[in-house]
C-alpha atoms as a PDB file:
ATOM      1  CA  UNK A   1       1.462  27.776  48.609  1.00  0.00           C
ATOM      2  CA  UNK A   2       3.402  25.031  49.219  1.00  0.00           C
ATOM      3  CA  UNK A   3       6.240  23.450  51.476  1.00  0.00           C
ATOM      4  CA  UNK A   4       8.992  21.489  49.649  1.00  0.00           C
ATOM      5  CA  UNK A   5       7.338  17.715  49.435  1.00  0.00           C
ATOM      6  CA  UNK A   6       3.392  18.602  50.022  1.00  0.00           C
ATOM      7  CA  UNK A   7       0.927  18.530  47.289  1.00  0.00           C
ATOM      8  CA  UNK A   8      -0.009  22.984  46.934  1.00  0.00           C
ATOM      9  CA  UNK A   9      -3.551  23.694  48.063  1.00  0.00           C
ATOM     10  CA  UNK A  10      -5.803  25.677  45.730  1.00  0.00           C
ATOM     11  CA  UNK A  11      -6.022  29.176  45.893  1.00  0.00           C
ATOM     12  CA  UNK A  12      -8.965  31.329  44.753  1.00  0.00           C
ATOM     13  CA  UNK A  13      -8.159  33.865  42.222  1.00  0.00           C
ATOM     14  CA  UNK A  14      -8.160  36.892  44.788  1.00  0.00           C
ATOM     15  CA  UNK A  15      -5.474  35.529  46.947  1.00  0.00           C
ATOM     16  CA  UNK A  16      -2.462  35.110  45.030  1.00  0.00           C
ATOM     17  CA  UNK A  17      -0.979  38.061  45.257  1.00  0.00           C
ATOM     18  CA  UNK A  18      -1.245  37.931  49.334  1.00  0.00           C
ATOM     19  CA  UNK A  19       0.343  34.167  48.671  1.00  0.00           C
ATOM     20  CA  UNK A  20       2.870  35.371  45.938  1.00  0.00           C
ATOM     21  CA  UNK A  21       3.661  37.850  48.980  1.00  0.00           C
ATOM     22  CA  UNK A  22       4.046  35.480  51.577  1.00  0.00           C
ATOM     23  CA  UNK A  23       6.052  33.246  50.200  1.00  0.00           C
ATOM     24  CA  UNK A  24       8.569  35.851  49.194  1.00  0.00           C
ATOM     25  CA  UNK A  25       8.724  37.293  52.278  1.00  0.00           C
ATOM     26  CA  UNK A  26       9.740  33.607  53.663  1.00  0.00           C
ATOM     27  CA  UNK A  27      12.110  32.513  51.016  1.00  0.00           C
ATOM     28  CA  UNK A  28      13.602  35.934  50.227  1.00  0.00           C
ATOM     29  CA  UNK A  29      16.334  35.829  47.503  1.00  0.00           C
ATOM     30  CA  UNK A  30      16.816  32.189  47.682  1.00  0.00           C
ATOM     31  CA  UNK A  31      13.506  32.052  45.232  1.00  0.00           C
ATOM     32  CA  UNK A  32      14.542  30.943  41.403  1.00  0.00           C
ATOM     33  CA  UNK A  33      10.723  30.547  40.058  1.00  0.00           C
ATOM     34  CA  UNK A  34       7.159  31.114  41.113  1.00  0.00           C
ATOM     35  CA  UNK A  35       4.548  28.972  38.695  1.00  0.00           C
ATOM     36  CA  UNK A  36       1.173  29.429  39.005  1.00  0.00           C
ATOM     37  CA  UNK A  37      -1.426  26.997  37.931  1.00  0.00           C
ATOM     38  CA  UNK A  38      -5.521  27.314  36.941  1.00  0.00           C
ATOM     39  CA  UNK A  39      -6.774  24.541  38.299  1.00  0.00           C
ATOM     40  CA  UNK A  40     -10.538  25.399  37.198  1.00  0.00           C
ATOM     41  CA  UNK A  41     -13.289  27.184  38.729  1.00  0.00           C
ATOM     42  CA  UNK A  42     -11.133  30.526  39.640  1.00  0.00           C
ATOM     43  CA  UNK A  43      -8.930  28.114  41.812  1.00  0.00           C
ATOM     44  CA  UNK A  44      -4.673  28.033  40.897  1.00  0.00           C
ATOM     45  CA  UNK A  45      -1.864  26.519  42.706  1.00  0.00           C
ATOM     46  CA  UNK A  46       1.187  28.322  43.280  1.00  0.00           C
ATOM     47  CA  UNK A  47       4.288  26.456  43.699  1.00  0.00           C
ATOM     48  CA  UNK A  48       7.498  28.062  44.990  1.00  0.00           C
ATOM     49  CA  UNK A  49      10.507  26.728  43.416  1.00  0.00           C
ATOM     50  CA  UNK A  50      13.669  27.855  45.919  1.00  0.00           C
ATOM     51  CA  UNK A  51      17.624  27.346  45.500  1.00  0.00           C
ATOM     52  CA  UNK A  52      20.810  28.760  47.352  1.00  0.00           C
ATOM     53  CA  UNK A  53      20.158  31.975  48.475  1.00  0.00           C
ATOM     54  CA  UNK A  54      23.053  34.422  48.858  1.00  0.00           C
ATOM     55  CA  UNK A  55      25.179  34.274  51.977  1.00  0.00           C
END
């Protein structure tokens, strides 16, 4: 999970769904792609990519 400009902070495997979660429930519609990284050890970064949501 991310903000637009910061370096995403590892997850452990069992959280990404709650993370997947949260950032749709922040970012709505205006989210184009969600990619999810293994960054070793069970750990993955999630990055939220966002664009114009509908008015």
């Amino acid at each position: 999970m991310s903000r637009e400009g910061c370096t995403p902070n590892p997850v452990p495997l069992y959280l990404i769904s709650q993370v997947v979660a949260t950032e749709v429930g922040r970012h709505g519609r205006a989210i184009r792609e969600i990619h999810i990284v293994r960054t070793g050890c069970h750990f993955y970064t999630v990055t939220t990519i966002t664009g114009g949501g509908r008015p």
